[in-house]
N, C-alpha and C. Protein backbone atom coordinates (compact mmCIF):
# COMPACT_ATOMS: atom_id res chain seq x y z
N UNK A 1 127.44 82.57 48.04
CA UNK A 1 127.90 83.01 49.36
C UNK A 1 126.91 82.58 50.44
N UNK A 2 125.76 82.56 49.98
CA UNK A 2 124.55 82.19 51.19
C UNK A 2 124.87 80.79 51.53
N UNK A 3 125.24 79.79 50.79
CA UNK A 3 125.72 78.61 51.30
C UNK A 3 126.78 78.28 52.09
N UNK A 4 127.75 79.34 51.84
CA UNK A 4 128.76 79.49 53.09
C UNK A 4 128.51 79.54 54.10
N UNK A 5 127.57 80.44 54.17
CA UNK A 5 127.38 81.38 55.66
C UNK A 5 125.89 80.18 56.24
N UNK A 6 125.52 79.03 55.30
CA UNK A 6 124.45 78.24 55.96
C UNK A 6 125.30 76.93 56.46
N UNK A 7 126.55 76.57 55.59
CA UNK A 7 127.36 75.29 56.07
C UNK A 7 127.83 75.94 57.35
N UNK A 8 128.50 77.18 57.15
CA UNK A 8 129.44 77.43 58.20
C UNK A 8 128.61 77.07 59.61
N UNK A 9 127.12 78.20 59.72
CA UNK A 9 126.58 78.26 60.78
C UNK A 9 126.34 76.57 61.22
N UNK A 10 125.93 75.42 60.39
CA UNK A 10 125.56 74.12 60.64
C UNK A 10 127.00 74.05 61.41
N UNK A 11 127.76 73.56 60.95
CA UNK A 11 128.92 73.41 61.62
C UNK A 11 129.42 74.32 63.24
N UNK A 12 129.14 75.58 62.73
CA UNK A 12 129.11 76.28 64.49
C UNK A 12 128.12 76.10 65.42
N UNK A 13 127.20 75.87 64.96
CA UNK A 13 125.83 75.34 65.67
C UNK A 13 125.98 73.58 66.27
N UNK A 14 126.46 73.05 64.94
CA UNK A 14 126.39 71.68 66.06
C UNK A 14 127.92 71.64 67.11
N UNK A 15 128.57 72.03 66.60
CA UNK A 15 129.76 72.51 68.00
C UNK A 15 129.38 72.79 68.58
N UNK A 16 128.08 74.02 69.23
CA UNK A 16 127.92 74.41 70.60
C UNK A 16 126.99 73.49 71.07
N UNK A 17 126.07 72.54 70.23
CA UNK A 17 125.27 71.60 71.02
C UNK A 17 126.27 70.23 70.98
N UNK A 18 127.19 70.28 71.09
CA UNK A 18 128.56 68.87 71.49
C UNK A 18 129.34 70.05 72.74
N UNK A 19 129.25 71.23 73.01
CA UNK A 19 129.68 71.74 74.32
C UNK A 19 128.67 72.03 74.87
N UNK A 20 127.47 72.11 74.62
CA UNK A 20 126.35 72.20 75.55
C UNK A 20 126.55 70.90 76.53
N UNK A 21 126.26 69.68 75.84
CA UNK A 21 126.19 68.32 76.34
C UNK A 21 127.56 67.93 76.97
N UNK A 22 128.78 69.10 76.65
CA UNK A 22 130.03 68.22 77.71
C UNK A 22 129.84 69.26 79.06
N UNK A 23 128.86 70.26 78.74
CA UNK A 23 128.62 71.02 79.87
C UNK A 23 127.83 70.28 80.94
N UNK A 24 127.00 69.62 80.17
CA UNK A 24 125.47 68.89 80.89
C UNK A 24 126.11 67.57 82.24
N UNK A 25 127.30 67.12 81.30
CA UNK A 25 127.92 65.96 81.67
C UNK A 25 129.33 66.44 82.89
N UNK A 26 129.60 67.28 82.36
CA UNK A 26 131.00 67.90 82.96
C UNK A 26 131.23 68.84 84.09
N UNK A 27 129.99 69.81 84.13
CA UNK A 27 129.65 70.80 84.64
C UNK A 27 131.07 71.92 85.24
N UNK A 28 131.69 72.34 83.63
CA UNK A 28 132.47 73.01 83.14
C UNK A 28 132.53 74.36 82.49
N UNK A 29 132.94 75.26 83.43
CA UNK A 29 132.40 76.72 82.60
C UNK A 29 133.59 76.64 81.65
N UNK A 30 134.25 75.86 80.98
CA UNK A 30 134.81 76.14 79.65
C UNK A 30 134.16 75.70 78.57
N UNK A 31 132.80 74.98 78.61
CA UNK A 31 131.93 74.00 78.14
C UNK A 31 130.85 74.94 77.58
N UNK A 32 130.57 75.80 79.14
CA UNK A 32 129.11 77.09 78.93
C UNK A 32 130.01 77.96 78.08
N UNK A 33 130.80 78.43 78.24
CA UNK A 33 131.58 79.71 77.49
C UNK A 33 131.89 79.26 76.11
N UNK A 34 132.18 78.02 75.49
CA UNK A 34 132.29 77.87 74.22
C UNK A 34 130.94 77.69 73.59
N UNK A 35 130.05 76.96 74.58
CA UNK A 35 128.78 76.85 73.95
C UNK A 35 128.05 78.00 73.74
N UNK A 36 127.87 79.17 74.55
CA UNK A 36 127.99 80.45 74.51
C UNK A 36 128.13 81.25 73.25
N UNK A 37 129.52 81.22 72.88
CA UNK A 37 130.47 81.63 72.25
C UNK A 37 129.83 81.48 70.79
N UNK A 38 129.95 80.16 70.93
CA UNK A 38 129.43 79.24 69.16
C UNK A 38 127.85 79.56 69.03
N UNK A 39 126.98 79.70 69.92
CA UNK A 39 125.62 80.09 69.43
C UNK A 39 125.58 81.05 68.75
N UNK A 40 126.50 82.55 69.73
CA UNK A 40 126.31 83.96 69.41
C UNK A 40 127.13 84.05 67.63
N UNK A 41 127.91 83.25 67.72
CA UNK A 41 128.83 83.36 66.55
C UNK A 41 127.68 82.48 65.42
N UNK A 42 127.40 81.85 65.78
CA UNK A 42 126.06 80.38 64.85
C UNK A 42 125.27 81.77 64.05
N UNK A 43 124.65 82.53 64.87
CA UNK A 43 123.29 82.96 64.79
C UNK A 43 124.23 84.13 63.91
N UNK A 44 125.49 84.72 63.91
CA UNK A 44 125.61 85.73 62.67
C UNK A 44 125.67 85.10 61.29
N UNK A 45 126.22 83.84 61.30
CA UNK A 45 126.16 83.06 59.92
C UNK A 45 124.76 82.84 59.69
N UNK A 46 123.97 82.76 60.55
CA UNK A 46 122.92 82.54 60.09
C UNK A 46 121.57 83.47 59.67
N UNK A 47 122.40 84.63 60.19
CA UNK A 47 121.64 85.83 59.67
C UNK A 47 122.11 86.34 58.51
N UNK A 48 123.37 86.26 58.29
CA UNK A 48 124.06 86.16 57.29
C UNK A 48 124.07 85.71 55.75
N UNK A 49 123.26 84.42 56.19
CA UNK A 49 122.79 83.73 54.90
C UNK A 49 121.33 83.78 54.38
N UNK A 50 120.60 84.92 55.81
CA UNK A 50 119.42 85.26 54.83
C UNK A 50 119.65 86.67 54.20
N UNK A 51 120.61 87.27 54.92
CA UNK A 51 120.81 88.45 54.01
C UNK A 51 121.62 88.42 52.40
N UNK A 52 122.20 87.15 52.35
CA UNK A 52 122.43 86.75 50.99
C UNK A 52 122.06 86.11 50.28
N UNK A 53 120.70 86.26 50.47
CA UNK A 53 119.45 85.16 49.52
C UNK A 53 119.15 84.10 50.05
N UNK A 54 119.27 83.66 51.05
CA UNK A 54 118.81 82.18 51.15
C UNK A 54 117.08 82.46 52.08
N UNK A 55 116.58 81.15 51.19
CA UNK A 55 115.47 81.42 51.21
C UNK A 55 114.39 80.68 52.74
N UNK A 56 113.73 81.55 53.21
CA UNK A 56 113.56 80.62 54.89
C UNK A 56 113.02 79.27 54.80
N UNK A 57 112.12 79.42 53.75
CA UNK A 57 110.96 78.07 53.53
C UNK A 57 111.85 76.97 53.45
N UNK A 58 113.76 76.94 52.55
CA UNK A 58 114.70 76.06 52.30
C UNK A 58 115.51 76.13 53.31
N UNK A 59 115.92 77.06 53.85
CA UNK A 59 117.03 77.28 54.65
C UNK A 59 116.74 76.59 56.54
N UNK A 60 115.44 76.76 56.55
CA UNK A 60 115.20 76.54 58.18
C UNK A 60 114.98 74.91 57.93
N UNK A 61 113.98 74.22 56.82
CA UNK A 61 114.06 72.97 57.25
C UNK A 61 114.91 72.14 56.75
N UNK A 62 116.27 73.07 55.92
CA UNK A 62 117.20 71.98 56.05
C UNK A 62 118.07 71.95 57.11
N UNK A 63 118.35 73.42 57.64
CA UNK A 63 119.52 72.77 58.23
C UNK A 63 118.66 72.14 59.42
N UNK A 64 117.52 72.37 60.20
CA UNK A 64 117.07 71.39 61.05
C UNK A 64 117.52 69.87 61.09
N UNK A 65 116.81 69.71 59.57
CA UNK A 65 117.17 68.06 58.94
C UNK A 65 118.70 67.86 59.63
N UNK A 66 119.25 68.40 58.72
CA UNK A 66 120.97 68.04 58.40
C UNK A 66 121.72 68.24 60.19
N UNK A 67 121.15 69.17 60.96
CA UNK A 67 121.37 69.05 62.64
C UNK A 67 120.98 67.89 63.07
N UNK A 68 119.33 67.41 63.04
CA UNK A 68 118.97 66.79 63.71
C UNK A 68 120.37 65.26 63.50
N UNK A 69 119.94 65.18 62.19
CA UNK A 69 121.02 63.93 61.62
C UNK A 69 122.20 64.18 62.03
N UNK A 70 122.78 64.94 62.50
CA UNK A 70 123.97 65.36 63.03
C UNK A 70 124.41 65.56 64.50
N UNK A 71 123.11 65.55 65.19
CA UNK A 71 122.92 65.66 66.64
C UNK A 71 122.94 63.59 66.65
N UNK A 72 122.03 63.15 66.24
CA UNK A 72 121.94 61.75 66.09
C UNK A 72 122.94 60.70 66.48
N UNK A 73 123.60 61.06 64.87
CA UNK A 73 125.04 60.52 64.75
C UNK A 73 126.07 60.79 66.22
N UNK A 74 126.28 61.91 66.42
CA UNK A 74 127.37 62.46 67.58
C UNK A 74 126.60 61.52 68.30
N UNK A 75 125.42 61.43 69.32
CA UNK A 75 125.00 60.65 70.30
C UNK A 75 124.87 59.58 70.43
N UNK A 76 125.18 58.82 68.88
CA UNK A 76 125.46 57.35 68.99
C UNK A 76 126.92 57.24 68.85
N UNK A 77 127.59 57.87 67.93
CA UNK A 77 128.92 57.40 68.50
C UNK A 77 130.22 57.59 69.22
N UNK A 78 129.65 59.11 69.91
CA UNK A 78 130.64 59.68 71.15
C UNK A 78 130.01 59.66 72.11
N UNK A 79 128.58 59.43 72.87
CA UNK A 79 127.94 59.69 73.60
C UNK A 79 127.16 57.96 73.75
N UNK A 80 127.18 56.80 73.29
CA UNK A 80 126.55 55.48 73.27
C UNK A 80 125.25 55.68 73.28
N UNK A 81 124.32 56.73 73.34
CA UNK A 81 122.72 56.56 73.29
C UNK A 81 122.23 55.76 72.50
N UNK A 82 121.24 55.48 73.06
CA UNK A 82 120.10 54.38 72.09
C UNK A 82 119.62 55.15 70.96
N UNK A 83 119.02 54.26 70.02
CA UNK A 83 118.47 54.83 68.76
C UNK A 83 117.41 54.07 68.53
N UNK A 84 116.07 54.72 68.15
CA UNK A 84 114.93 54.16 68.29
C UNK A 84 114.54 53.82 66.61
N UNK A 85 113.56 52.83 66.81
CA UNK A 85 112.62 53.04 65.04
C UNK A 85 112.27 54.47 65.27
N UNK A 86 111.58 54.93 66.33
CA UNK A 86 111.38 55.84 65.98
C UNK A 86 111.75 57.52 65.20
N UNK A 87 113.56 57.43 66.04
CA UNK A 87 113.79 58.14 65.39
C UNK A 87 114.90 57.73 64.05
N UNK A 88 114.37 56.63 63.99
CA UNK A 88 114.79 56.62 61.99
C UNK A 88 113.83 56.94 60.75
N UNK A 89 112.64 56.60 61.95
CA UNK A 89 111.76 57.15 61.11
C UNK A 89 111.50 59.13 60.73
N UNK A 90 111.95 59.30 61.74
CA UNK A 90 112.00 61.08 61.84
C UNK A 90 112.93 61.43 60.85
N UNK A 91 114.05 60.62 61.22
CA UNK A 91 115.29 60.74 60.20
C UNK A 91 114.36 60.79 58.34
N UNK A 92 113.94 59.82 58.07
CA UNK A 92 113.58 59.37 57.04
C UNK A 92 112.51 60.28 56.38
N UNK A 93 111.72 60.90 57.26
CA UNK A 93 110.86 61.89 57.46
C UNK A 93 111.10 63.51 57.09
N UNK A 94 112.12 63.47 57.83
CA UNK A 94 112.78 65.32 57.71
C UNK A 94 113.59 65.06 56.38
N UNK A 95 114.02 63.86 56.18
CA UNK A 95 114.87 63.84 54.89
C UNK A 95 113.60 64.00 53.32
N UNK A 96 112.91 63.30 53.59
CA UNK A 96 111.21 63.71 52.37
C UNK A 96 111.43 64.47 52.60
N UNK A 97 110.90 65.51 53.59
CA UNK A 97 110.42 66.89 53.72
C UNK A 97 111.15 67.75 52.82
N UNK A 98 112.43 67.60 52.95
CA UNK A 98 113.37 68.36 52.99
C UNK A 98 113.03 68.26 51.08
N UNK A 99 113.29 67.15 50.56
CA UNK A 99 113.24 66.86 49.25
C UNK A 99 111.75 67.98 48.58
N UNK A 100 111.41 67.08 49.18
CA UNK A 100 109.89 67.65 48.40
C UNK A 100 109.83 69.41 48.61
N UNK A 101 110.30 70.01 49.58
CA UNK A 101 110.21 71.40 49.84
C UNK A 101 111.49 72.21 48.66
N UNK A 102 112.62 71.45 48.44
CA UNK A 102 113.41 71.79 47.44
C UNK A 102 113.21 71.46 45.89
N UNK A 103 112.24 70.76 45.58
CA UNK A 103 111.58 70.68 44.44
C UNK A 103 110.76 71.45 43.67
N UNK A 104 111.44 71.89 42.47
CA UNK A 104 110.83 73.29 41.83
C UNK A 104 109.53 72.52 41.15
N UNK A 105 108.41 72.91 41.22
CA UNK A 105 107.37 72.66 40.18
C UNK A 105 106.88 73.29 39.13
């Protein structure tokens, strides 16, 4: 169940930062009110999934990872932004992290 409530929140979370940014661009209070909306709603899944075991040390730097890579993607291909070495290297970076921190020893 804790994985539910950690996909779900990824998924409500990067929705309100894709209406944050049509807010930024649009300057649309149907934009602030969903983005709004989806944080307050983000943050119960995500309290959610530590009250059903999920563990912080796993839970915070993945979904970071799996956002950031997800914030990325959206801004290159609905939004045309540039993409640096640099941040492939971050990419490449949070993705180790992520590995090595989920590795039982």
């Amino acid at each position: 169940m804790k994985w539910f409530y950690l996909i779900t929140f990824l998924f409500l979370k990067f929705g309100s930062d894709i209406a944050s940014k049509e807010y930024g661009l649009q300057d649309k209070i149907l934009f602030w009110i969903l983005a709004m909306v989806g944080y307050i709603t983000a943050t119960v899944f995500w309290l959610s999934s530590f009250k059903n075991g999920m563990s912080l040390s796993i839970g915070v730097p993945l979904t970071s990872i799996v956002l950031m890579i997800m914030a990325v993607g959206a801004g290159l291909v609905f939004y045309k932004e540039a993409f640096s070495l640099t941040q492939l290297l971050g990419i490449i970076f949070g993705i180790t992290s992520v590995i090595l921190l989920t590795i039982k020893t």
